[in-house]
N, C-alpha and C. Protein backbone atom coordinates (compact mmCIF):
# COMPACT_ATOMS: atom_id res chain seq x y z
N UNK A 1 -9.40 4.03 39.82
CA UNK A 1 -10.03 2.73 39.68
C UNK A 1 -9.16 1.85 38.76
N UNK A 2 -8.82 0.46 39.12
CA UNK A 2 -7.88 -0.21 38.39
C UNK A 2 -9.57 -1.31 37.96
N UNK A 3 -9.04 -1.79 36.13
CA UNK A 3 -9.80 -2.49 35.42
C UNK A 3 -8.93 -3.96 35.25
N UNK A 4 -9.44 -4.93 35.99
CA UNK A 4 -8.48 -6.70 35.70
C UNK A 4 -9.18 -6.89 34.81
N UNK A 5 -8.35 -7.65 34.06
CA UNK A 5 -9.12 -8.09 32.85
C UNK A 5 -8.04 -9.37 32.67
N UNK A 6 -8.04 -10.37 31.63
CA UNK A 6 -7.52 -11.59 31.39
C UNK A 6 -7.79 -11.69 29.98
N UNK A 7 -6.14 -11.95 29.02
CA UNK A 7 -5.95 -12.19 27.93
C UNK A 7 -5.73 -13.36 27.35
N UNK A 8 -5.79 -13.61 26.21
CA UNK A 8 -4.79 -14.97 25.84
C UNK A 8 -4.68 -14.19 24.51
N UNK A 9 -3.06 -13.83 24.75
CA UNK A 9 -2.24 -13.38 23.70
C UNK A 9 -1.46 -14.25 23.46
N UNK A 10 -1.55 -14.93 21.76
CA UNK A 10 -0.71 -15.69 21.22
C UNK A 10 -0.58 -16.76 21.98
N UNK A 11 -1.88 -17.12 22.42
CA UNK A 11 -1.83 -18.41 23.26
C UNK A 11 -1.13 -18.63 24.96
N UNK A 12 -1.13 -17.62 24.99
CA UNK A 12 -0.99 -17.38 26.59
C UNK A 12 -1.61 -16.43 27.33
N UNK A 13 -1.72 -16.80 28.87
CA UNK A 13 -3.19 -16.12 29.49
C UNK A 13 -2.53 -15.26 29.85
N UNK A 14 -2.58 -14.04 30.05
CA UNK A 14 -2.39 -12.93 30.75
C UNK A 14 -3.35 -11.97 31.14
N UNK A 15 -2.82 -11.96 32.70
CA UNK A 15 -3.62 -10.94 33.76
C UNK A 15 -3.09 -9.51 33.64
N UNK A 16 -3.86 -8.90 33.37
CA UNK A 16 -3.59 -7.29 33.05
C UNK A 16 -4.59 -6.62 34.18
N UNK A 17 -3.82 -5.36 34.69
CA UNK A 17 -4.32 -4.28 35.40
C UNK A 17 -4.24 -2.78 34.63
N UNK A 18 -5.25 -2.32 34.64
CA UNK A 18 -5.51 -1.09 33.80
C UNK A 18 -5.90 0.15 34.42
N UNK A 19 -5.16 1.05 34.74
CA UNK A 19 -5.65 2.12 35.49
C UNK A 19 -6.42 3.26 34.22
N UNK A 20 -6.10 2.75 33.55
CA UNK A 20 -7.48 3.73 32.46
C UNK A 20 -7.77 3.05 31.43
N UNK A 21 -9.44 3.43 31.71
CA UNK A 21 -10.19 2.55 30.47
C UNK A 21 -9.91 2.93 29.01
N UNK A 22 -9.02 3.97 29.07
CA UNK A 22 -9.11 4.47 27.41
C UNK A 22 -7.84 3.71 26.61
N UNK A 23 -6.95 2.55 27.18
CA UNK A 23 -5.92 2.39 26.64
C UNK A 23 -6.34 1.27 25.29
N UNK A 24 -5.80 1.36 24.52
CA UNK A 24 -6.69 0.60 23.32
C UNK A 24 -5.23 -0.68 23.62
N UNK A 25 -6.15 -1.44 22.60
CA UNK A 25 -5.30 -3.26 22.52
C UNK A 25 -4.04 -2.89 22.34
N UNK A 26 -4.06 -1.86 21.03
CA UNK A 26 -2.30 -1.20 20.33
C UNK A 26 -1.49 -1.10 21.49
N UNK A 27 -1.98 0.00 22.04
CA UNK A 27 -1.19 0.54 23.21
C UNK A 27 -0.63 -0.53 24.05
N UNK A 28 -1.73 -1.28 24.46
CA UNK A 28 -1.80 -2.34 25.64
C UNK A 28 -0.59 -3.48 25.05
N UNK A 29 -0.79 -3.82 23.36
CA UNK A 29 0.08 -4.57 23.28
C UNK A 29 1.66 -4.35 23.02
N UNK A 30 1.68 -2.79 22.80
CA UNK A 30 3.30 -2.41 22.11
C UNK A 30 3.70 -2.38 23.29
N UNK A 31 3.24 -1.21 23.84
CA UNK A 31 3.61 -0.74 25.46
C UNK A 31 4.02 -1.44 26.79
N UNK A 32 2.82 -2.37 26.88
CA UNK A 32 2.86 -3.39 28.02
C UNK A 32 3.41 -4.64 27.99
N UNK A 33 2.92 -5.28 26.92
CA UNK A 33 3.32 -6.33 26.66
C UNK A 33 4.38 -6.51 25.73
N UNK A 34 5.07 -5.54 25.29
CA UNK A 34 6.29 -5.47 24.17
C UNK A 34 6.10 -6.25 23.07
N UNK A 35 4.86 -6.55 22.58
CA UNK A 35 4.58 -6.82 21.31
C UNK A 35 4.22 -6.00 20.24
N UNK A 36 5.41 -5.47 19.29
CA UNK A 36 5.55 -4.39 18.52
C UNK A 36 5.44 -4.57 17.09
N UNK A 37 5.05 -5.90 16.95
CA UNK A 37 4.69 -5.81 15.08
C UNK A 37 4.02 -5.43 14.66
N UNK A 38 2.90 -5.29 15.79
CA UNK A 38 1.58 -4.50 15.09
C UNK A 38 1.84 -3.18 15.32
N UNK A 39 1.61 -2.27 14.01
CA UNK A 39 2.48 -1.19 13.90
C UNK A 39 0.77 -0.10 13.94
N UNK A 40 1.42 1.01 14.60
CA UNK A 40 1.16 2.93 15.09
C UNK A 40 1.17 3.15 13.28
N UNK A 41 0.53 3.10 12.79
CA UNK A 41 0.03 4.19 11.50
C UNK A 41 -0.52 5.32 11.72
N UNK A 42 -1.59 5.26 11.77
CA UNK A 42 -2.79 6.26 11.44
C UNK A 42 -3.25 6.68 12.81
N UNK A 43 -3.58 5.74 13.66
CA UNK A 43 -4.04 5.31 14.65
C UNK A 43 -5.56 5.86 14.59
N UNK A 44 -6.05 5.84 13.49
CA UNK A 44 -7.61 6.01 13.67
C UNK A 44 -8.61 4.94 12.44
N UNK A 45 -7.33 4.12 12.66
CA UNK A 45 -8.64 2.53 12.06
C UNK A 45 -8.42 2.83 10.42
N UNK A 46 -7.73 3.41 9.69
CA UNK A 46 -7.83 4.01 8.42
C UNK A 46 -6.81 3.39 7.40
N UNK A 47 -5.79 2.73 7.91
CA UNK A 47 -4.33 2.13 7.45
C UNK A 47 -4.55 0.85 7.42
N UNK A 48 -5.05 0.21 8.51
CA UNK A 48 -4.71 -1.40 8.74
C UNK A 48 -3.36 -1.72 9.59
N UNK A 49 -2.52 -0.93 9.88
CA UNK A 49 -1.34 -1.50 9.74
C UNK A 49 -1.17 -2.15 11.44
N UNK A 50 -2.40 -1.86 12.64
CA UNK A 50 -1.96 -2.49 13.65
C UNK A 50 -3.37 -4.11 13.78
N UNK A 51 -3.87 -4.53 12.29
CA UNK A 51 -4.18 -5.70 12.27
C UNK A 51 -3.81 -6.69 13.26
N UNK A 52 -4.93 -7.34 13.89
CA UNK A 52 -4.68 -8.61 14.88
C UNK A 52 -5.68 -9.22 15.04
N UNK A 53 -5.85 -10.54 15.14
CA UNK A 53 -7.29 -10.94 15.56
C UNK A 53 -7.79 -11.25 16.25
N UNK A 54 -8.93 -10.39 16.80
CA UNK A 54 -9.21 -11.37 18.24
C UNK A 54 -10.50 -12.12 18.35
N UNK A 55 -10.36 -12.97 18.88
CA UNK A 55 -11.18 -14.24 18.89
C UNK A 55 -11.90 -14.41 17.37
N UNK A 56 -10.37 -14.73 16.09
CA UNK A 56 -10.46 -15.52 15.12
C UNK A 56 -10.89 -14.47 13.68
N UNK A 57 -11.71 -13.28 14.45
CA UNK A 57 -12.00 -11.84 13.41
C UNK A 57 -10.89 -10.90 13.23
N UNK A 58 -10.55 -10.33 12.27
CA UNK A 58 -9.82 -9.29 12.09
C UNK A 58 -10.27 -7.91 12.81
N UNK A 59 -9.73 -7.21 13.46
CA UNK A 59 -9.36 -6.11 13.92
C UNK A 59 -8.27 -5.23 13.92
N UNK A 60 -9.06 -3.46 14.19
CA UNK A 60 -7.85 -2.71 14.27
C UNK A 60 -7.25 -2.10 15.43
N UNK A 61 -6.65 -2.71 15.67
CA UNK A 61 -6.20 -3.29 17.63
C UNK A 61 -5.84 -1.24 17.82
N UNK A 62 -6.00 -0.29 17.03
CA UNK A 62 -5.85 1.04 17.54
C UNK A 62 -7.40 1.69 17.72
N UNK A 63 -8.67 0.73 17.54
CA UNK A 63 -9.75 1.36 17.99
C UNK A 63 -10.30 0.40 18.92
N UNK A 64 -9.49 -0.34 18.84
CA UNK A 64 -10.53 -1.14 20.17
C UNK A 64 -9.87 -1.63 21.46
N UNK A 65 -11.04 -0.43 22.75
CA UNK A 65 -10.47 -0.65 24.06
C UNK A 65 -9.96 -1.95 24.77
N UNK A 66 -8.84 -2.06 25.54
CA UNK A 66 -8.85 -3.20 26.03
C UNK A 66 -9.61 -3.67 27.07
N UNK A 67 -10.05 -3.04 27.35
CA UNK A 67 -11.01 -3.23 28.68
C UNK A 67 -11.99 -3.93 28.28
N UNK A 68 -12.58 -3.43 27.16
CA UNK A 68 -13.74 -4.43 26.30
C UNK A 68 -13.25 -5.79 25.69
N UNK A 69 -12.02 -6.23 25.95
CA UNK A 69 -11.62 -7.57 25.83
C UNK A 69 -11.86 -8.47 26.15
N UNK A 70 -12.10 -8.47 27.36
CA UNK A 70 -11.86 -9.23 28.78
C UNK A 70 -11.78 -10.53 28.32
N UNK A 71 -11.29 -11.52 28.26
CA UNK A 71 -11.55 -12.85 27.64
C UNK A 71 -11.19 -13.05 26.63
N UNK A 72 -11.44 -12.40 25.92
CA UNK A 72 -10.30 -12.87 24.36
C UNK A 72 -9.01 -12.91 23.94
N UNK A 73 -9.76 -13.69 22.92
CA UNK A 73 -8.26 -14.42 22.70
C UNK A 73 -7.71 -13.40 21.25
N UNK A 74 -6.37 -13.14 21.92
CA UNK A 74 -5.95 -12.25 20.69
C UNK A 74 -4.66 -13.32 19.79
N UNK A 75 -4.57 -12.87 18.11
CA UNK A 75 -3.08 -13.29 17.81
C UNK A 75 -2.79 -12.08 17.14
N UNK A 76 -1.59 -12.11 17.04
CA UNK A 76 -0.44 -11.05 16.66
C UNK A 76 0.30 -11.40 15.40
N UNK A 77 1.10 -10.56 14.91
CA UNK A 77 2.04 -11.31 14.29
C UNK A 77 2.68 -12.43 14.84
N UNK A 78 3.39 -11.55 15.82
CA UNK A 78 4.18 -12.87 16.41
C UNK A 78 4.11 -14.20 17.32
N UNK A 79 2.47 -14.18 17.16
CA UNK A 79 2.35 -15.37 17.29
C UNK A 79 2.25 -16.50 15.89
N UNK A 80 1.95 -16.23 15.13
CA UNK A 80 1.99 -16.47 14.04
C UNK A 80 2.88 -18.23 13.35
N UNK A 81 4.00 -17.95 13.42
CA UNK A 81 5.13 -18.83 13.40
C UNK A 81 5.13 -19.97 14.19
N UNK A 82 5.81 -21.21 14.04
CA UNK A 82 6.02 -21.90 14.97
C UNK A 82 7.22 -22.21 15.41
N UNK A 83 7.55 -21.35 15.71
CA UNK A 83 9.33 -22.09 16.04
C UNK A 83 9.70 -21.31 14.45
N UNK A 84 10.54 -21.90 14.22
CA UNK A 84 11.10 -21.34 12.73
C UNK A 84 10.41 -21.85 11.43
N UNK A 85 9.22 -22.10 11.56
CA UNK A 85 8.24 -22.62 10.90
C UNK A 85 7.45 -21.33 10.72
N UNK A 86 7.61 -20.80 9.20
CA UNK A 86 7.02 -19.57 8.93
C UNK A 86 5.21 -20.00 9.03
N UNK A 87 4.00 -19.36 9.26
CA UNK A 87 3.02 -19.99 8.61
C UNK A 87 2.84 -19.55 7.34
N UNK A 88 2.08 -20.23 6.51
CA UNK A 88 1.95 -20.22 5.30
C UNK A 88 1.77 -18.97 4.48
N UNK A 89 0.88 -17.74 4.99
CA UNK A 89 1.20 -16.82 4.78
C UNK A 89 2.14 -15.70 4.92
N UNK A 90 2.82 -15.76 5.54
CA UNK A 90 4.28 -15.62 6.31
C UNK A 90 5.10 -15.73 4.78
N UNK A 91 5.25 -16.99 4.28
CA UNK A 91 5.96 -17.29 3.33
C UNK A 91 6.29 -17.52 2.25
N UNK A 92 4.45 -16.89 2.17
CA UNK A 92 3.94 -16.64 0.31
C UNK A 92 4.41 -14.92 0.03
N UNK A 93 4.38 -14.24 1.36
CA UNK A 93 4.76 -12.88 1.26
C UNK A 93 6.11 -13.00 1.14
N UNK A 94 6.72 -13.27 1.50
CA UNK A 94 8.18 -13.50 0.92
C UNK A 94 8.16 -14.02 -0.22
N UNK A 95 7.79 -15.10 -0.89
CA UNK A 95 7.59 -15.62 -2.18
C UNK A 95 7.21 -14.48 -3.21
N UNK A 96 6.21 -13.68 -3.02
CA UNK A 96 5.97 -13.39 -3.87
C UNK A 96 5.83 -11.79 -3.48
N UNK A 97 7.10 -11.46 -2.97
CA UNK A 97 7.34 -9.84 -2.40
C UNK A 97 6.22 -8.72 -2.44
N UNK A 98 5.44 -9.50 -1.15
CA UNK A 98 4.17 -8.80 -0.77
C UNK A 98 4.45 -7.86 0.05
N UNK A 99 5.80 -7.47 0.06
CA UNK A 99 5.96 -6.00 0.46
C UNK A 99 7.49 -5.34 0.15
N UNK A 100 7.48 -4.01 0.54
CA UNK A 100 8.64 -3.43 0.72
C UNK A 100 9.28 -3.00 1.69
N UNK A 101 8.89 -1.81 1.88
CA UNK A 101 9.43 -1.19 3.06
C UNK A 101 8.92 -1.65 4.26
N UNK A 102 7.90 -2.71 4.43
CA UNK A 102 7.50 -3.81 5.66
C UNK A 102 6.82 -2.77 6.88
N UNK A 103 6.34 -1.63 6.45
CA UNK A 103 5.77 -1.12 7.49
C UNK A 103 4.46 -1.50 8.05
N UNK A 104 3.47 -1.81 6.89
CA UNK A 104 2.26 -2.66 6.93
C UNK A 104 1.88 -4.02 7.29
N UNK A 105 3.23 -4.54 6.42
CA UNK A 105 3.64 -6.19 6.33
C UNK A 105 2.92 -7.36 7.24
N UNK A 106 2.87 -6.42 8.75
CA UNK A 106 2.43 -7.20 10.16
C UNK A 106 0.98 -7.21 9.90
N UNK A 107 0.76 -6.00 9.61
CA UNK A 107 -1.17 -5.65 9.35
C UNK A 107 -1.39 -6.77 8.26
N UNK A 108 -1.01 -6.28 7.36
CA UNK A 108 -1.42 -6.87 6.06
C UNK A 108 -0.96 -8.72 5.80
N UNK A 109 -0.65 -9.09 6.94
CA UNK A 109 -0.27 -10.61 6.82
C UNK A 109 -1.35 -10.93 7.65
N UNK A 110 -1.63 -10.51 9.12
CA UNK A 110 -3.05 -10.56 9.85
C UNK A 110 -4.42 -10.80 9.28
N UNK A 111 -4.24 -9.45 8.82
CA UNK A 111 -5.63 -9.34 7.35
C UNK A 111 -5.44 -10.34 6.88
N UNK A 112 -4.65 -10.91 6.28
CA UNK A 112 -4.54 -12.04 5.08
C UNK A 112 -5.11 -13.35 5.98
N UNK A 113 -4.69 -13.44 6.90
CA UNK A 113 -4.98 -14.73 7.79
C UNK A 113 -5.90 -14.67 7.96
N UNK A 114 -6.90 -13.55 8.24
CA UNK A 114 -8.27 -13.47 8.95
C UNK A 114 -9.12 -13.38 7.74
N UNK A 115 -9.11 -13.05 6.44
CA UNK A 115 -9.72 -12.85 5.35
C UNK A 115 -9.61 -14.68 5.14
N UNK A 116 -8.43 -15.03 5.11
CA UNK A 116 -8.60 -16.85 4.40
C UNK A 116 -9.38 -17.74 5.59
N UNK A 117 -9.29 -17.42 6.84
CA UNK A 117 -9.82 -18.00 8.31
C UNK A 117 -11.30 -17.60 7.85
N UNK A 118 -11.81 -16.81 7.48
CA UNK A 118 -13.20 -16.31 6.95
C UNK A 118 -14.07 -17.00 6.46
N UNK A 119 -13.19 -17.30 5.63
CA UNK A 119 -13.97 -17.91 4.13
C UNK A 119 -13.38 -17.23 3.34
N UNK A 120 -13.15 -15.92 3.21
CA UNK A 120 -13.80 -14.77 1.76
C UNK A 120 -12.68 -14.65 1.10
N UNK A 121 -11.73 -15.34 1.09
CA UNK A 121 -10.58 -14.73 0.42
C UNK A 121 -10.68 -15.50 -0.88
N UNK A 122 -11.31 -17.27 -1.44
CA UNK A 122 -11.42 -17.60 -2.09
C UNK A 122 -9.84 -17.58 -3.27
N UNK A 123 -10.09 -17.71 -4.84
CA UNK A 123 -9.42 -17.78 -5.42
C UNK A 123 -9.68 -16.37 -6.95
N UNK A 124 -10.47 -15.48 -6.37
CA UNK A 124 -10.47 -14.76 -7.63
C UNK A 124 -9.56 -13.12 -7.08
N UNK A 125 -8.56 -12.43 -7.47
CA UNK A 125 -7.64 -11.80 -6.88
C UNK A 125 -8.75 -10.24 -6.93
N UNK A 126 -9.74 -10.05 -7.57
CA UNK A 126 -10.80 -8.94 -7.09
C UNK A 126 -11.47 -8.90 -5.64
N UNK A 127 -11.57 -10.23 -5.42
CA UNK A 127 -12.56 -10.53 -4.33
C UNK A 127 -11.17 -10.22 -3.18
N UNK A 128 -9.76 -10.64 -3.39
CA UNK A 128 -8.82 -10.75 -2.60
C UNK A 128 -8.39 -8.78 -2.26
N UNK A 129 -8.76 -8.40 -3.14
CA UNK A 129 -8.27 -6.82 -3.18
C UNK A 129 -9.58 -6.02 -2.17
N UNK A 130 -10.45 -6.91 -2.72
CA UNK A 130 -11.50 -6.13 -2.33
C UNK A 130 -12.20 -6.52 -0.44
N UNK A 131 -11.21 -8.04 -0.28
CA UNK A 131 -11.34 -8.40 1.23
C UNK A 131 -10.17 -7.93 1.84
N UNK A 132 -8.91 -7.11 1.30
CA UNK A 132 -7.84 -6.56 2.06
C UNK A 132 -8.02 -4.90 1.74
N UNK A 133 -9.07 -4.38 1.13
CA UNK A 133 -8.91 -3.09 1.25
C UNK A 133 -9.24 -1.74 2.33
N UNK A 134 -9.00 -2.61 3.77
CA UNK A 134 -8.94 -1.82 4.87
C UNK A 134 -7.43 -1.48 5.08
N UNK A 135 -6.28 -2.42 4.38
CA UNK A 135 -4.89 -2.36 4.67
C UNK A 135 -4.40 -1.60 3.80
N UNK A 136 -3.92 -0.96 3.74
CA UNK A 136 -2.89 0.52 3.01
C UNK A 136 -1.53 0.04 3.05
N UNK A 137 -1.10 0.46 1.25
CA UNK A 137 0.37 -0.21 1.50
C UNK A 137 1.28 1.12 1.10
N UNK A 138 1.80 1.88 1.81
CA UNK A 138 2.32 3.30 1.05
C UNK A 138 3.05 2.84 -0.20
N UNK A 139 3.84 1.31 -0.32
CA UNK A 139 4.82 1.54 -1.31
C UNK A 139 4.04 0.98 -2.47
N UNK A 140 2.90 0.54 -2.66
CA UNK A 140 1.99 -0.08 -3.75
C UNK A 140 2.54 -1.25 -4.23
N UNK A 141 2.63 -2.51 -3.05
CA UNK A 141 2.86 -3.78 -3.38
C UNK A 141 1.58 -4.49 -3.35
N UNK A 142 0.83 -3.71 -3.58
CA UNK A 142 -0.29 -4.85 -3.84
C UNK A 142 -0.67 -6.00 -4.36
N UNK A 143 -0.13 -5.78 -5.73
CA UNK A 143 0.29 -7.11 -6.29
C UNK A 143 0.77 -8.09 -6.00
N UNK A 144 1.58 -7.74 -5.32
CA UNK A 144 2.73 -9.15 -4.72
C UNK A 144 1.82 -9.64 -3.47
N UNK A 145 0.91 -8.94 -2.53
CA UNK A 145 0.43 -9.07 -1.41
C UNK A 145 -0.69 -9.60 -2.09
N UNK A 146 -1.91 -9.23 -3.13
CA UNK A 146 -3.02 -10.29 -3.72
C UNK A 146 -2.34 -11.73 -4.32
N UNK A 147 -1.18 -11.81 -4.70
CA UNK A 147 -0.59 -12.65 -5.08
C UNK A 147 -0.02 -13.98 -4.19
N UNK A 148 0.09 -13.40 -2.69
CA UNK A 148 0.72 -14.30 -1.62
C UNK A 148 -0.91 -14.77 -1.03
N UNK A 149 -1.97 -13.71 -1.04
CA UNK A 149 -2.92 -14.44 -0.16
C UNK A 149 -3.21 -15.52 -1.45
N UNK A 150 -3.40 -15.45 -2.52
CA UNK A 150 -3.58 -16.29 -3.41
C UNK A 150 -3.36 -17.80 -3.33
N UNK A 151 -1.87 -17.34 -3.26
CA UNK A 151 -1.04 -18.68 -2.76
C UNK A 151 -0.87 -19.48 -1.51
N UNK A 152 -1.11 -18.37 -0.25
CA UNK A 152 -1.44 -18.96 0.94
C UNK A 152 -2.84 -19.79 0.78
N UNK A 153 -3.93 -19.43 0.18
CA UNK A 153 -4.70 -20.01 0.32
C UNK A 153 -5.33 -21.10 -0.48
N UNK A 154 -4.49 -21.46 -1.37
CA UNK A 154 -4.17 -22.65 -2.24
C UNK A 154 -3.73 -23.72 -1.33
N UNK A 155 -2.85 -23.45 -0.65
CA UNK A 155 -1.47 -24.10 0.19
C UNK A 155 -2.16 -24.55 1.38
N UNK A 156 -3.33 -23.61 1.98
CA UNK A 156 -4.10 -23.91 3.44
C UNK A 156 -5.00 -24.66 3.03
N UNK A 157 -5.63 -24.83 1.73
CA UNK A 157 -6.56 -25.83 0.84
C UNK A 157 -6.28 -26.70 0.71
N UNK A 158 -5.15 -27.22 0.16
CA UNK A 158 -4.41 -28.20 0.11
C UNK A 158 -4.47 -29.27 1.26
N UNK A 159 -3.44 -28.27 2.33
CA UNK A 159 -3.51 -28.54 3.62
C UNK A 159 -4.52 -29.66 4.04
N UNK A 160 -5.77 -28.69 4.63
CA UNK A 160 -6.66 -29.28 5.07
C UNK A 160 -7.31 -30.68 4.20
N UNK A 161 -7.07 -30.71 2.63
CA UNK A 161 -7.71 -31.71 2.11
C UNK A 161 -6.86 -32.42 2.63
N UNK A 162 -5.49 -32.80 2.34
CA UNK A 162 -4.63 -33.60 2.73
C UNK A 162 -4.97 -34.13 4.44
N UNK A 163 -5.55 -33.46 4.93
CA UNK A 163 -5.69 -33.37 6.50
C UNK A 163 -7.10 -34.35 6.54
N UNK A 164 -7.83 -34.28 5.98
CA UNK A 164 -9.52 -34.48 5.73
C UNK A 164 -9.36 -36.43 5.57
């Protein structure tokens, strides 16, 4: 039995055929669609590190089937950017070396987007630790990573007033 289903990954629609219901988003997106930032950790929801959001919530694209998609809209890392236009969180993690060895980096910039897209990320760095603590960082840059959502979300504040 083949499963159609219809995506919008990173802002584009895609028609997918699925000959088994068990393939999760991860799979569907490294595999099929060669979108590989969202990174194979744990693969049982425990790391964070294959973070993505779909339709605007954070998820851990290694527990959830694609078949149960159908319609949503996913982003990735790499949708993220615009052209060479980092987004804002993108470039507070560089600012303020919210990582190291960048294995998480993809997860944990997702998270960050979907925690400030929320609401909850606010400005107190407890509340920021305590809205990214599904993401695991093996090398313990935490600091630098409570430190960038900090600043991303100063910067997206800004933003929008300026916008308002």
């Amino acid at each position: 039995m083949t499963f159609h289903l219809t995506l919008t990954v990173n802002g584009e629609s895609r028609a997918i055929d699925l000959d088994d219901p068990r393939v999760t988003l991860l799979d569907l997106l490294r595999e099929r669609l060669g979108l590989t930032g969202s990174k194979k950790g744990c693969d049982r929801g425990q790391c964070g590190a294959c973070t993505v959001l779909v339709n605007g919530r954070r998820v851990n694209a290694c527990l959830a089937l694609a078949v149960s998609l159908d319609g949503a809209e996913i982003l990735t890392i790499e949708g993220l950017a615009r052209g060479e236009q980092l987004h804002p969180v993108q470039a507070a993690f560089i600012e303020h070396d919210g990582f190291q060895c960048g294995f998480c980096t993809p997860g944990q910039i997702m998270s960050a987007v979907g925690l400030i897209r929320e609401g909850h990320a606010g400005d107190d760095p407890e509340r920021i630790r305590e809205g990214m603590s599904g993401n695991l960082c093996r090398c313990g840059a935490y600091i630098g990573i409570t430190q960038a959502v900090l600043e991303a979300q100063a910067r997206l504040s800004a933003e929008q007033g300026e916008a308002a």
